[in-house]
C-alpha atoms as a PDB file:
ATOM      1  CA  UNK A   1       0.000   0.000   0.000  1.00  0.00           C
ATOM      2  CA  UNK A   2       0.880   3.200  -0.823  1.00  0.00           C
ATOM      3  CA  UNK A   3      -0.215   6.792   0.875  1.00  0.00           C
ATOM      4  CA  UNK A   4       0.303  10.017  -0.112  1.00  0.00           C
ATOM      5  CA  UNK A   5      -1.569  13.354   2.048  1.00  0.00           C
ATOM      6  CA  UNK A   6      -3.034  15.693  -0.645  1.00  0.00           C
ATOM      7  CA  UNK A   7      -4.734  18.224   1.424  1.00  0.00           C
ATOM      8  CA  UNK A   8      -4.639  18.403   5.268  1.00  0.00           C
ATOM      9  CA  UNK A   9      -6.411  21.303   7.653  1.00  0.00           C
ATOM     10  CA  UNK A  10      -6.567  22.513  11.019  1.00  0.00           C
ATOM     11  CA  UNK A  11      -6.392  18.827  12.322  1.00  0.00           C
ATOM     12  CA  UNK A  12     -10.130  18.050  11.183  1.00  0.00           C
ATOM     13  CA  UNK A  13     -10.078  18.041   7.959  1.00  0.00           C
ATOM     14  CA  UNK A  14      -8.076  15.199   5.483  1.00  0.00           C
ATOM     15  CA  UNK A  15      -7.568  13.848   1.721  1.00  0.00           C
ATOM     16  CA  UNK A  16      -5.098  11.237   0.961  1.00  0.00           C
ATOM     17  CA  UNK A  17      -4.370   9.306  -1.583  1.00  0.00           C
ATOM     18  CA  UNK A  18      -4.298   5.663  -1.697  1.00  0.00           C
ATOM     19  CA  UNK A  19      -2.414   3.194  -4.635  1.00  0.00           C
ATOM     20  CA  UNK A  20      -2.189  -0.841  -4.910  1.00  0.00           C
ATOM     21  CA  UNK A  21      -4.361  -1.438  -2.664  1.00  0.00           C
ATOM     22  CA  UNK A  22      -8.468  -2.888  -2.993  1.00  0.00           C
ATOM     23  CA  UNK A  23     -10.757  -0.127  -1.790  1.00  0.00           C
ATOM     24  CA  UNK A  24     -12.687  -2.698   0.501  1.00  0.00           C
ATOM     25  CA  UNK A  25     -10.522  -2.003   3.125  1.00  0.00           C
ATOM     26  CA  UNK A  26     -10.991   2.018   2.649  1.00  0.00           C
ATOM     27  CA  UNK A  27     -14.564   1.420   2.354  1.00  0.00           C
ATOM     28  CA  UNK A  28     -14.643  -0.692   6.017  1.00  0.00           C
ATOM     29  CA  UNK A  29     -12.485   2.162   7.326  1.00  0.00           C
ATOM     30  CA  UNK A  30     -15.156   4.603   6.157  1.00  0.00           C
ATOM     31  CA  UNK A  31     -18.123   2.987   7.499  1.00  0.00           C
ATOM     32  CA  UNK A  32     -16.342   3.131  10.540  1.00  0.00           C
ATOM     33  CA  UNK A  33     -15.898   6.574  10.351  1.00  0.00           C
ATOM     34  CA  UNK A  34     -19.358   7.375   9.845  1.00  0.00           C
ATOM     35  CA  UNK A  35     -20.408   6.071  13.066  1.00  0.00           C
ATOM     36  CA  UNK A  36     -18.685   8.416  14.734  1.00  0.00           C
ATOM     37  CA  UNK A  37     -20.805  11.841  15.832  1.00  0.00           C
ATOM     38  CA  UNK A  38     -17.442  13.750  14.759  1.00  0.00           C
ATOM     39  CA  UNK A  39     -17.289  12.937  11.214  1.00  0.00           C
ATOM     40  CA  UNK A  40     -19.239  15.077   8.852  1.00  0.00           C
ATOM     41  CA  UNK A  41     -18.069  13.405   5.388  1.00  0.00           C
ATOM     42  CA  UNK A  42     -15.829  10.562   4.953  1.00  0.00           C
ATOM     43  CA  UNK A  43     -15.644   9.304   1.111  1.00  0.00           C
ATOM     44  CA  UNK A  44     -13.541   7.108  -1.300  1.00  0.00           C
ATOM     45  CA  UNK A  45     -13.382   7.702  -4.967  1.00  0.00           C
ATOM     46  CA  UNK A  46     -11.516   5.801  -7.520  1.00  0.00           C
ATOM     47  CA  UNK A  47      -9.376   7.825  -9.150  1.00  0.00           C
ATOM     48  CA  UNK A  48      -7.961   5.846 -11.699  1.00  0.00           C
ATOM     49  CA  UNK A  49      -8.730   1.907 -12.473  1.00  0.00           C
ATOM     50  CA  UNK A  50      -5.616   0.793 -14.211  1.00  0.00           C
ATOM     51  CA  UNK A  51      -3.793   2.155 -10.706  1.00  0.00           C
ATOM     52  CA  UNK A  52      -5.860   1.041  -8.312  1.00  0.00           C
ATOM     53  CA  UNK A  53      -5.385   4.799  -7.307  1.00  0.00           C
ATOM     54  CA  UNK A  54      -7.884   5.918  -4.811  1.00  0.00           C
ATOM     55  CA  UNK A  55      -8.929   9.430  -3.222  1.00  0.00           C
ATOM     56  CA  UNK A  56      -9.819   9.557   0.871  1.00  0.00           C
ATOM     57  CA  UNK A  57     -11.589  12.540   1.851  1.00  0.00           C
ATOM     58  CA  UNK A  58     -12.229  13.330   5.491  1.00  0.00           C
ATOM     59  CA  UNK A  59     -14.188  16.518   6.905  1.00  0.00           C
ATOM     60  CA  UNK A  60     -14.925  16.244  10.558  1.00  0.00           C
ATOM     61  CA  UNK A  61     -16.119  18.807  13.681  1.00  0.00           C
ATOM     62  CA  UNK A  62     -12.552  19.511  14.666  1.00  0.00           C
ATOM     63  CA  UNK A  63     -13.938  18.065  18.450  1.00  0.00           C
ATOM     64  CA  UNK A  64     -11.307  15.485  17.827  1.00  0.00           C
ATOM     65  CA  UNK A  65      -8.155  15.226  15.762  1.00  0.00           C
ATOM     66  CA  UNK A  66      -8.992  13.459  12.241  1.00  0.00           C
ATOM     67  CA  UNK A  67      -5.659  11.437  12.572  1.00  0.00           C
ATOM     68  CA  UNK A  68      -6.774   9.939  15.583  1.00  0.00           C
ATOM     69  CA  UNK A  69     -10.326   9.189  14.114  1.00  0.00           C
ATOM     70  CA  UNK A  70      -8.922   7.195  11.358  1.00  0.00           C
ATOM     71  CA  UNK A  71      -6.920   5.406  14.079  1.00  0.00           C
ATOM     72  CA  UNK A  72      -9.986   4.774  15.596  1.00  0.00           C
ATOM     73  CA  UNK A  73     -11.956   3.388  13.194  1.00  0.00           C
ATOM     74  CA  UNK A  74      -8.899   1.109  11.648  1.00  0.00           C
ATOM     75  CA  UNK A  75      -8.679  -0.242  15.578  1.00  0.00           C
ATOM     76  CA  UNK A  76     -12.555  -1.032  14.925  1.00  0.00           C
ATOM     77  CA  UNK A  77     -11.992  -2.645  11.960  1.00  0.00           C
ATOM     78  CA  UNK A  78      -9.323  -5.065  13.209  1.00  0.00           C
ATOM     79  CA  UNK A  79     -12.186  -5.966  16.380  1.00  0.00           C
ATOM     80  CA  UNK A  80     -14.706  -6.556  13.496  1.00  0.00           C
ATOM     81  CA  UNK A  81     -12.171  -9.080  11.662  1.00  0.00           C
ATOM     82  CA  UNK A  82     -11.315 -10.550  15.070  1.00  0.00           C
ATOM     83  CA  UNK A  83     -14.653 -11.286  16.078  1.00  0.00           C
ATOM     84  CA  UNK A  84     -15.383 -12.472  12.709  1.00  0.00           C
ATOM     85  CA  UNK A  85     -12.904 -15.500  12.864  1.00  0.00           C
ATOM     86  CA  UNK A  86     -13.645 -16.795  16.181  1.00  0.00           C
ATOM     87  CA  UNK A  87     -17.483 -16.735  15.329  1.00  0.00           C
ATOM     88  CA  UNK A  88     -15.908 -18.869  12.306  1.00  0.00           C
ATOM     89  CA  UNK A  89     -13.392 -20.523  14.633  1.00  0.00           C
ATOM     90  CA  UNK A  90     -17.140 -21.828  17.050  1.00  0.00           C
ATOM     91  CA  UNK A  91     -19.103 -23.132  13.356  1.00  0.00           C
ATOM     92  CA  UNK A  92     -16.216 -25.387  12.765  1.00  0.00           C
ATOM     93  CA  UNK A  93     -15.654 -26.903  15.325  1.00  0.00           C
END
């Protein structure tokens, strides 16, 4: 994965760029996001197919400092995996 910040303000609002990677994973981190009461937008766009290039834009409150919302909601997504394979883990066995 690659990550490049395109546009960054006043610690609420943020657009990065994302390459070679699937946008599922940008798309979990957003939903994520959107739960939270200090998120006002939080969007992917494919940019360019070939590339796999995506855009990430961000526009929160400023309540709470955007880097530590994505943080947040990544730290979400790895409980939602977790509890994922152990409900997978019980089926089997």
């Amino acid at each position: 994965m690659l990550a490049e910040i395109n546009e960054y303000k006043n610690n609420k609002d943020l657009e990065f760029k994302i390459m070679q990677e699937d946008i599922s994973i940008m798309y979990i981190i957003q939903h994520n996001l959107l739960k939270n009461k200090d998120v006002n937008y939080a969007g992917v766009v494919l940019k360019h197919p070939l590339l796999k290039e995506y855009i990430f834009k961000i526009t929160t409150t400023g309540n709470e400092n955007v880097f530590n919302l994505v943080e947040n909601a990544s730290e979400l997504a790895k409980i939602d995996v977790n509890e994922l394979l152990l409900l997978l883990e019980t089926k089997t066995k």
